[in-house]
Protein backbone atom coordinates (compact mmCIF):
# COMPACT_ATOMS: atom_id res chain seq x y z
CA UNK A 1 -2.37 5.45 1.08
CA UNK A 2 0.14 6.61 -1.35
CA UNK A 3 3.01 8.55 -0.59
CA UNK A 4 5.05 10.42 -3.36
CA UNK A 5 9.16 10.99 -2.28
CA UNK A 6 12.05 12.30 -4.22
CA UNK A 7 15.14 11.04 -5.08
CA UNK A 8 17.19 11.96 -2.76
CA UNK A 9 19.73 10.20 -0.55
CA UNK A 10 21.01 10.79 3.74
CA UNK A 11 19.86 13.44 5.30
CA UNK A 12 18.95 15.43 2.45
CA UNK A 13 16.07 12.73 1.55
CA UNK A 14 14.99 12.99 5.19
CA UNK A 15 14.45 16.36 5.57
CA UNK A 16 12.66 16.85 1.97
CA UNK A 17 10.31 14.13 2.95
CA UNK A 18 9.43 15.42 6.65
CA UNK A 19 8.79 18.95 4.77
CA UNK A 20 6.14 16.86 2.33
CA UNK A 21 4.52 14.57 4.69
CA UNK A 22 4.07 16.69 7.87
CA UNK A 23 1.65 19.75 7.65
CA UNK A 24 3.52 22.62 9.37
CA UNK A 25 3.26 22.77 13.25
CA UNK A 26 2.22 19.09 13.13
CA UNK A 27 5.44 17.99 15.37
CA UNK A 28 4.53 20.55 18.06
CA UNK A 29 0.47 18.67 18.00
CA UNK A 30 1.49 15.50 19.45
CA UNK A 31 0.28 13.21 16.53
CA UNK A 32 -1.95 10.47 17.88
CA UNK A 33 -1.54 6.99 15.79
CA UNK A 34 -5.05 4.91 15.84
CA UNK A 35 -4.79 1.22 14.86
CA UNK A 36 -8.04 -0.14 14.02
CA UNK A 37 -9.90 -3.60 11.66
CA UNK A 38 -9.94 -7.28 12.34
CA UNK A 39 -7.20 -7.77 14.51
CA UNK A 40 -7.66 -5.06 17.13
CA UNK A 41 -10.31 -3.01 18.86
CA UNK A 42 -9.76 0.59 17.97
CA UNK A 43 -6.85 1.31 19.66
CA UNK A 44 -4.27 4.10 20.82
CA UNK A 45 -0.48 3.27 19.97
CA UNK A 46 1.75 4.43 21.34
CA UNK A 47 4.64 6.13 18.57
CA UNK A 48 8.17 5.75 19.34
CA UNK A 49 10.35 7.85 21.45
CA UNK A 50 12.36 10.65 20.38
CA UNK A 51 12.86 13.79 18.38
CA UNK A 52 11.61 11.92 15.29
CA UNK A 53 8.66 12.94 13.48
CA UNK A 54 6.25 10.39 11.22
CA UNK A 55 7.24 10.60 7.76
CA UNK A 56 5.33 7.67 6.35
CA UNK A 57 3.18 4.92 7.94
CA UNK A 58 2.17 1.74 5.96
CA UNK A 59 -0.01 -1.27 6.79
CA UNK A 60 0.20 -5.05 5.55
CA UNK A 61 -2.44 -7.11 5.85
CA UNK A 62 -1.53 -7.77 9.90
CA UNK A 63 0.58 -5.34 10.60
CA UNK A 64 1.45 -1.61 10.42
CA UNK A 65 4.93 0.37 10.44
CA UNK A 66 5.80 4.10 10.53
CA UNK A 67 8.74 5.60 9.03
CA UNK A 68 10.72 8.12 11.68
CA UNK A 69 12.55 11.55 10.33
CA UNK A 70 15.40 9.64 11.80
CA UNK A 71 15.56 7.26 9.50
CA UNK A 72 14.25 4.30 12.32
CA UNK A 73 11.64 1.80 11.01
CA UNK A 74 8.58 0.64 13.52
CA UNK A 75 6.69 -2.20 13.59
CA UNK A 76 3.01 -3.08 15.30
CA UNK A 77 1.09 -5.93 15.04
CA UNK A 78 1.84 -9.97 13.89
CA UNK A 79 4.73 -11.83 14.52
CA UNK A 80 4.01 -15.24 13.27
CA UNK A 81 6.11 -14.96 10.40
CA UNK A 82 8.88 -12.63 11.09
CA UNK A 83 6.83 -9.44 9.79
CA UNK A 84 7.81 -7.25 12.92
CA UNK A 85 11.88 -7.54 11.83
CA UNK A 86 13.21 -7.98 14.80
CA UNK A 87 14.91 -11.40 14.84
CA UNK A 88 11.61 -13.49 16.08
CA UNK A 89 9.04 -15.63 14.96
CA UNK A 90 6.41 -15.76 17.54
CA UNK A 91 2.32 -15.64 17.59
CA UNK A 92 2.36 -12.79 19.14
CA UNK A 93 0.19 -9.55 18.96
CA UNK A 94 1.63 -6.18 19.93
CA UNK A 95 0.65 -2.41 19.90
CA UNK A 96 4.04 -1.61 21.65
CA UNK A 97 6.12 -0.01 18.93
CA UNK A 98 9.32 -2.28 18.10
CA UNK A 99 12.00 -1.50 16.10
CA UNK A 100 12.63 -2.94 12.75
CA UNK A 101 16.64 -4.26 12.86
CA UNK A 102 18.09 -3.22 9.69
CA UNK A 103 22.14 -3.80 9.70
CA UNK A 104 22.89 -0.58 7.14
CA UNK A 105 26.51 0.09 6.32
CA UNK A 106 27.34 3.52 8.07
CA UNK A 107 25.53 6.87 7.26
CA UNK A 108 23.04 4.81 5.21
CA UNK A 109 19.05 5.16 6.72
CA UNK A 110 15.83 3.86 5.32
CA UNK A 111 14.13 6.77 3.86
CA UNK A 112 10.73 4.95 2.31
CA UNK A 113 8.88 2.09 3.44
CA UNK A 114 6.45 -0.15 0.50
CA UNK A 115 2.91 1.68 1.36
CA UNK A 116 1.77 -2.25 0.88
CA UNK A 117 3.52 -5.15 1.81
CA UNK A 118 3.21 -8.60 0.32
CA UNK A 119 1.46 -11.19 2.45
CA UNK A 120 2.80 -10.78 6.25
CA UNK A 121 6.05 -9.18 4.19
CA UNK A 122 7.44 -5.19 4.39
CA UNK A 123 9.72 -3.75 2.20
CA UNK A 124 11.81 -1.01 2.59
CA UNK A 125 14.38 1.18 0.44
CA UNK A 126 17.63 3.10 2.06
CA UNK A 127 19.40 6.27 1.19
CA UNK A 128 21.82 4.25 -1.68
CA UNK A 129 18.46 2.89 -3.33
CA UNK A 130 19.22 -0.77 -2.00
CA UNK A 131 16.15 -2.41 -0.86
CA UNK A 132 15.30 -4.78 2.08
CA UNK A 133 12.73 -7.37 3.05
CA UNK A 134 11.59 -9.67 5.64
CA UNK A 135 8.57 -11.61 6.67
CA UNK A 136 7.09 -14.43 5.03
CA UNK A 137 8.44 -15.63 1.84
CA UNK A 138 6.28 -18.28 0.89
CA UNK A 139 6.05 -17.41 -2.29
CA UNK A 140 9.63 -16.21 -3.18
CA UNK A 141 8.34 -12.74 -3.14
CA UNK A 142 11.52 -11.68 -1.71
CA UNK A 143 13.37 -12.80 -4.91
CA UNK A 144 15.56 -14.59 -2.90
CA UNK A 145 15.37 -17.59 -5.25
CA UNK A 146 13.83 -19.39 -1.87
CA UNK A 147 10.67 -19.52 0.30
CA UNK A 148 12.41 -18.88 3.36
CA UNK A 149 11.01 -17.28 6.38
CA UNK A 150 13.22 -13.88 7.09
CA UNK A 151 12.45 -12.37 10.46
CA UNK A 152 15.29 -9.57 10.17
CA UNK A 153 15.69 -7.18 7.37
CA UNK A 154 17.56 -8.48 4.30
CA UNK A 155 18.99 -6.73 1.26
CA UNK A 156 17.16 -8.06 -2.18
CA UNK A 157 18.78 -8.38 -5.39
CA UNK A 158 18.66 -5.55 -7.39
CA UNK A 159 20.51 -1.33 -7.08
CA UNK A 160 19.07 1.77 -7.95
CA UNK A 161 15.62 0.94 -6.49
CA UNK A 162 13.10 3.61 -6.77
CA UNK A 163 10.09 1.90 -5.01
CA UNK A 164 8.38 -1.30 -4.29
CA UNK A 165 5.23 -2.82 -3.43
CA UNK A 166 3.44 -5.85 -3.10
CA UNK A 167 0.77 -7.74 -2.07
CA UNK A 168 -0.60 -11.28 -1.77
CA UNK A 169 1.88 -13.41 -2.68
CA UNK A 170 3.58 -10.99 -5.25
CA UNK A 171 6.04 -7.93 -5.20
CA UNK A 172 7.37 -5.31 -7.91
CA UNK A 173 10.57 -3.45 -7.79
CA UNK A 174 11.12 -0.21 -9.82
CA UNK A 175 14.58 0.92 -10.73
CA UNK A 176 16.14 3.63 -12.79
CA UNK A 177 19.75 4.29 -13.60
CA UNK A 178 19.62 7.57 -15.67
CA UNK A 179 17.18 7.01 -18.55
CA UNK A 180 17.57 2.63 -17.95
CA UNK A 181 14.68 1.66 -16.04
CA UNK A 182 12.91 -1.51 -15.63
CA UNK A 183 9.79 -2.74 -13.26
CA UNK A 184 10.54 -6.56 -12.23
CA UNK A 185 8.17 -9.00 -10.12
CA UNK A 186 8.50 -12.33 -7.82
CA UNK A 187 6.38 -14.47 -6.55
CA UNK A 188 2.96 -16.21 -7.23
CA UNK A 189 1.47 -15.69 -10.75
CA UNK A 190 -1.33 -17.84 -10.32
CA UNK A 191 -3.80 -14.94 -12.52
CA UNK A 192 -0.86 -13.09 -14.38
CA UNK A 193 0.23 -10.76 -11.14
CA UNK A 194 3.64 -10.87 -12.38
CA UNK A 195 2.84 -8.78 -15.62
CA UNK A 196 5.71 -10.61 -17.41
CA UNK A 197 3.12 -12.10 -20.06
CA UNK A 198 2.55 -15.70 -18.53
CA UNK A 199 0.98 -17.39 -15.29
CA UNK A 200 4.15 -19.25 -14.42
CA UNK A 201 5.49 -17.82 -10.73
CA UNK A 202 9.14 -17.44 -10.06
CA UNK A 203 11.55 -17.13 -6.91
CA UNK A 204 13.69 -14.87 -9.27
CA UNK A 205 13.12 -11.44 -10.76
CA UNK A 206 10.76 -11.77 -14.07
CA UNK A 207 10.60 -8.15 -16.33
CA UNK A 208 7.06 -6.56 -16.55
CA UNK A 209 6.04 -6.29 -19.85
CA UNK A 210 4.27 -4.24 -22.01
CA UNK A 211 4.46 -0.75 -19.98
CA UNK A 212 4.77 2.86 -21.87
CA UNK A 213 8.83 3.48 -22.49
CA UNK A 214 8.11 6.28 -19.56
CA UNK A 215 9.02 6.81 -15.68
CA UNK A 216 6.87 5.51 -13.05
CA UNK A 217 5.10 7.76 -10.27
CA UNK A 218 4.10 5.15 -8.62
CA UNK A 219 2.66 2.00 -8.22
CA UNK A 220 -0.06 -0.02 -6.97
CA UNK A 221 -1.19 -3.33 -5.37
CA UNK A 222 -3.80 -6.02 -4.02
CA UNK A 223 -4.03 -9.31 -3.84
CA UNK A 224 -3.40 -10.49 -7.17
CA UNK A 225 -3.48 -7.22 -9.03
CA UNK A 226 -0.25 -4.92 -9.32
CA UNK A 227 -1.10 -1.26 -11.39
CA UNK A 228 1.13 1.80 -12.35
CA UNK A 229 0.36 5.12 -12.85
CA UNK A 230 3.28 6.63 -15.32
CA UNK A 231 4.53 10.09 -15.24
CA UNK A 232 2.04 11.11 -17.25
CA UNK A 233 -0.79 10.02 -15.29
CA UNK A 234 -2.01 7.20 -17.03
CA UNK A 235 -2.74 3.98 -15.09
CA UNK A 236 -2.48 0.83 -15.99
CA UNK A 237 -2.99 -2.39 -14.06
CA UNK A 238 -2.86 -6.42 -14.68
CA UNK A 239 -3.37 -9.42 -12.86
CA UNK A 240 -6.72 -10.53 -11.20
CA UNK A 241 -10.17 -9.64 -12.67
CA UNK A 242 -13.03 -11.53 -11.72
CA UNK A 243 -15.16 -8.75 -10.79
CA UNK A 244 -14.14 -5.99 -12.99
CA UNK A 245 -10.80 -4.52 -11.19
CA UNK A 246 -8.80 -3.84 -14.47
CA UNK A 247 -11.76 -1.69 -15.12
CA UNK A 248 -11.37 -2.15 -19.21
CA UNK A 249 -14.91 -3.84 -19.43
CA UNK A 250 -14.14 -7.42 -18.92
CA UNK A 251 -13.28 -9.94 -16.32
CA UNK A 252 -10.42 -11.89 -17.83
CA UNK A 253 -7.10 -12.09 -15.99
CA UNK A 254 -4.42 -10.07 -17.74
CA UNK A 255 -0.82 -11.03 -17.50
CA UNK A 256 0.49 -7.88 -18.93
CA UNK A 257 -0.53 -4.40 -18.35
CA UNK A 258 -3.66 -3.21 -19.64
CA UNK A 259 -4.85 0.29 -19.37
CA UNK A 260 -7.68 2.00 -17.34
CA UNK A 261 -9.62 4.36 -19.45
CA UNK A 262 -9.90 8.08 -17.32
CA UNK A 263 -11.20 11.28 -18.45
CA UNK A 264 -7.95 12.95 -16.97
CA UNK A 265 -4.43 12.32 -15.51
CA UNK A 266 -4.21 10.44 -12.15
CA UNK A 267 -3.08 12.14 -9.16
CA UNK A 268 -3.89 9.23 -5.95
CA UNK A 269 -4.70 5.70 -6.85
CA UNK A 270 -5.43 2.79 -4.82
CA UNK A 271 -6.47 -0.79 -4.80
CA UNK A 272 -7.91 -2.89 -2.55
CA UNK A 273 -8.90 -6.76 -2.09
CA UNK A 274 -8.09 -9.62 0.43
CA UNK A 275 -8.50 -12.88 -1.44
CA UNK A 276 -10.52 -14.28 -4.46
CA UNK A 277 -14.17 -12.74 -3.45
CA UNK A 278 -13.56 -9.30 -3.26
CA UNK A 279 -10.71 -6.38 -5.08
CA UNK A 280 -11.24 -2.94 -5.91
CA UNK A 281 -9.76 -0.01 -7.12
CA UNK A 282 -10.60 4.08 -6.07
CA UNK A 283 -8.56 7.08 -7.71
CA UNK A 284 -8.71 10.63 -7.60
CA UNK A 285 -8.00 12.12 -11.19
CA UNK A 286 -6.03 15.56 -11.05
CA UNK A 287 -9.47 17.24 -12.29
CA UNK A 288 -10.87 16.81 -9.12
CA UNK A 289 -13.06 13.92 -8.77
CA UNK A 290 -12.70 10.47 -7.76
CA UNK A 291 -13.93 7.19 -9.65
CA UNK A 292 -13.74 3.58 -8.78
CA UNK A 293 -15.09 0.02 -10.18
CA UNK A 294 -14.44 -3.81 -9.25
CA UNK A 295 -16.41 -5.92 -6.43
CA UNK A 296 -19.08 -4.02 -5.12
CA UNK A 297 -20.71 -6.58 -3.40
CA UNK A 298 -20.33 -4.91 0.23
CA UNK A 299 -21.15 -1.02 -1.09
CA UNK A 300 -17.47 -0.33 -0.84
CA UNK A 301 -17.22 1.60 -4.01
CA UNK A 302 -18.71 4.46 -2.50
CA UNK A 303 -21.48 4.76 -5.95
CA UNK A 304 -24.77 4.06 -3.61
CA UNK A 305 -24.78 0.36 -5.47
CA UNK A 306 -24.49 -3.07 -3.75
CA UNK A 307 -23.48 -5.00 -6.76
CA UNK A 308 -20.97 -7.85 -7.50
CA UNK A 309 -18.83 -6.52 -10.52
CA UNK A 310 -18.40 -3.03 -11.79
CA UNK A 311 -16.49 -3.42 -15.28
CA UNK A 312 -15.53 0.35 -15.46
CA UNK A 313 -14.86 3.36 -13.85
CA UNK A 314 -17.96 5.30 -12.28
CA UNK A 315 -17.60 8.25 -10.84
CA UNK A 316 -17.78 8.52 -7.00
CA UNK A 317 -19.78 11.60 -5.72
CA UNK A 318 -17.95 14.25 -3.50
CA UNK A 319 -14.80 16.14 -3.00
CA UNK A 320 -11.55 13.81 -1.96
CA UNK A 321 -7.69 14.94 -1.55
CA UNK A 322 -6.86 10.99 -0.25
CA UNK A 323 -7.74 7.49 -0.91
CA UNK A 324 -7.04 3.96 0.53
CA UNK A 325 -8.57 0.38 -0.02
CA UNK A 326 -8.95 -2.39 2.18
CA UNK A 327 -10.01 -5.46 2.04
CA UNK A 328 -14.05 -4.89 1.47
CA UNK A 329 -13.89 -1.05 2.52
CA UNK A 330 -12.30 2.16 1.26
CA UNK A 331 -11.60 5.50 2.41
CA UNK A 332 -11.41 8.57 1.50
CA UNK A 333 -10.12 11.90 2.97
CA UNK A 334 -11.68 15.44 2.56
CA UNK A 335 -9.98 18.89 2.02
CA UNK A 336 -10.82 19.15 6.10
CA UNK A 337 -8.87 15.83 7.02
CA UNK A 338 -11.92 14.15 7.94
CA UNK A 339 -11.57 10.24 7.48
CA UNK A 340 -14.59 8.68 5.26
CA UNK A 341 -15.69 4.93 4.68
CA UNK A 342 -17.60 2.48 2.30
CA UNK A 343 -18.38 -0.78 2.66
CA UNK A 344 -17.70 -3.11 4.91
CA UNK A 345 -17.63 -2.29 8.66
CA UNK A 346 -18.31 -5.60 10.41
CA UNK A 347 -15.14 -6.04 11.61
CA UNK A 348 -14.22 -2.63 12.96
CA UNK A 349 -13.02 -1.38 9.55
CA UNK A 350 -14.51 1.96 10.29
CA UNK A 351 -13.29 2.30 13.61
CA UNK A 352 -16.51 2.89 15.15
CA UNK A 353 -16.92 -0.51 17.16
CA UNK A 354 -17.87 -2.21 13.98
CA UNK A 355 -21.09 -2.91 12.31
CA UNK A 356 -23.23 -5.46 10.02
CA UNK A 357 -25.12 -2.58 7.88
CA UNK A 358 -23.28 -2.54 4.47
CA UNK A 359 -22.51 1.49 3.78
CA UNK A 360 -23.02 2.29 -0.02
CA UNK A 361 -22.44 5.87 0.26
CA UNK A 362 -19.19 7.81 2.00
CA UNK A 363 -20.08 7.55 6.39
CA UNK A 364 -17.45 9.48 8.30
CA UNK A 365 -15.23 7.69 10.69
CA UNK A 366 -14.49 8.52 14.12
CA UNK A 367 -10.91 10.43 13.01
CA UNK A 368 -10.64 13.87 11.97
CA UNK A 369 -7.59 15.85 11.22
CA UNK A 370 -5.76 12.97 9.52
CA UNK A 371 -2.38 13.48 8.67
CA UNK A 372 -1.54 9.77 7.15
CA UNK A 373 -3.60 7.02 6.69
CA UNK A 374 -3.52 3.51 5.58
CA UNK A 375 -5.40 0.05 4.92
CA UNK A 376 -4.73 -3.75 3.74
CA UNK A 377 -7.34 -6.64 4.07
CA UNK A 378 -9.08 -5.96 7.06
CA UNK A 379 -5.91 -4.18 9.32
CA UNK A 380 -6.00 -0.02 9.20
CA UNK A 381 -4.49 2.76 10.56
CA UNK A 382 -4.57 6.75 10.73
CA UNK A 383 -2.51 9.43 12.08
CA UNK A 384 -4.23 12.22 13.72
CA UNK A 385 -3.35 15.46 15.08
């Protein structure tokens, strides 16, 4: 899931963003956080102690965090490469909540977390627009100019950071000074993820090319495929697309941006994918309705097909405020914060226990009254209540 915040800094930023992310009265419902997918039996977590409310929570492909009001960063999940941020590197597996160990200069907090994370990788940006990473960095995604593991936070090269994503074994930075603004990527580029023009990968930051001279609302990622919908509404996407998920008719990689041909302006965008057999995208256009296209080859999406390679958009029947992609699933949210799901279910993506019966059309999930939700790969979580 996608999660729009202003720019803002301190306490300011924190109190603007619990007023947009928390429905009102949700801090007096005792919010319930359900972690759910391959890695973990549907499960109760417990949510950190405190005054704090959830402002944002995020998953990476084996992990999931949550964003606190107070500015404190949360970690579930993995630990074989760093990706809790707390010092260690251990094969552990935890539903325990454990703090994230940021060293911030004084009065400085974390105020937006990367709603995907690289490969076993988070990123974060704090209340000066200085942004921080840490997990694995096999690919240099940190832009550290290295492939070093980093089990604590660290601060990445660049200022004025306005957001940042990745996935895979890419990430993209967005920063603006005043009207200067510039989207750079690191890592692999092994199908033209970087969007700099070329398949060459880098351990430093490369510029994306190619982009309208515009602002950003926000961006996009999967493995492979990086997409951004500008401010006004178009979206356009690059990297991987064997099966369609640049959705301009073809299936040739593009290393620059190409993009997406909608009928109107988009207002929630997502895309999905775990490796080289799947990746798909699902958006909800400010008219209303929701379209998606790329691998279809496990129903997931949601058009009542089960079919390899959608080259365009189609239009997915229904009324959805919210969307999130996985890894061979994708879900959806109604006006009544009931959870939906296509796809693929056989490892628990649904939440139900899991199941081998390929769902073509929208099934609801076991959580209603969803607040937040989130998906990479095969790990997924939603806040209820």
């Amino acid at each position: 899931m996608r999660i729009r915040l202003l720019t803002v800094s301190g306490a300011a930023t924190l109190a603007l963003l619990s007023a947009l992310v928390l429905p009102a009265g949700a801090g007096a419902q005792s919010p319930t956080l359900s972690l759910f997918g391959k890695w973990t039996s549907t499960v109760t977590a417990a949510l950190p102690t405190g005054d704090g409310s959830v402002m944002q929570l995020v998953t990476t492909n084996t992990d999931t965090y949550v964003l606190m009001s107070d500015g404190t960063v949360w970690s579930y999940g993995d630990d074989t490469f760093g990706e809790l941020g707390n010092g260690t590197v251990a094969h552990t597996w935890t539903t325990t909540p454990t703090p994230v160990d940021f060293t911030l200069p004084p009065g400085v907090v974390i105020t937006q977390l990367a709603t995907v994370g690289p490969n076993a990788t988070e990123l974060a940006i704090d209340s000066q627009h200085d942004v921080w990473g840490w997990g694995l960095n096999s690919f240099g995604q940190l832009c550290l100019g290295n492939e070093s593991v980093q089990p604590s936070p660290v601060q990445l090269p660049f200022t004025n950071v306005q957001q940042a994503i990745g996935a895979g074994s890419h990430a993209s930075y967005y920063t603006k000074t005043g009207t200067t603004q510039a989207l750079y990527s690191c890592g692999g580029n092994d199908n033209g993820q970087l969007g700099n023009g070329t398949f060459t990968s880098s351990l430093s930051p490369v510029p994306v090319s190619d982009l309208p001279n515009e602002s950003i609302a926000f961006l996009t990622a999967a493995w492979n495929n990086m997409g951004a919908v500008m401010a006004d509404g178009t979206f356009w996407v690059w990297g991987y697309n064997a099966y369609g998920e640049l959705g301009n008719d073809s299936t040739t990689d593009s290393p620059v941006p190409v993009e997406v041909p909608l009928q109107a302006p988009v207002a929630e965008a997502a895309q999905g994918g775990g490796g080289p057999t799947d990746g798909q995208t699902l958006v909800v256009l400010t008219d209303q309705t929701t379209w998606a296209w790329g691998n279809d080859s496990w129903g997931q999406l949601c058009l009542g097909t089960v079919t390899s390679t959608i080259k365009r958009p189609h239009e997915v029947s229904g009324s959805w405020t919210a969307v999130a992609s996985g890894g061979t699933t994708q879900y959806l949210k109604n006006a009544n914060g009931r959870l939906w799901a296509c796809g693929d279910d056989s490892q628990n993506q649904f939440g139900d226990g899991g199941s081998s019966t390929v769902q073509s059309l929208p099934v609801r999930t076991p959580f209603k009254g969803v607040d937040q939700f989130s998906s990479t790969n095969f790990n997924a979580a939603a806040l209820t209540g």
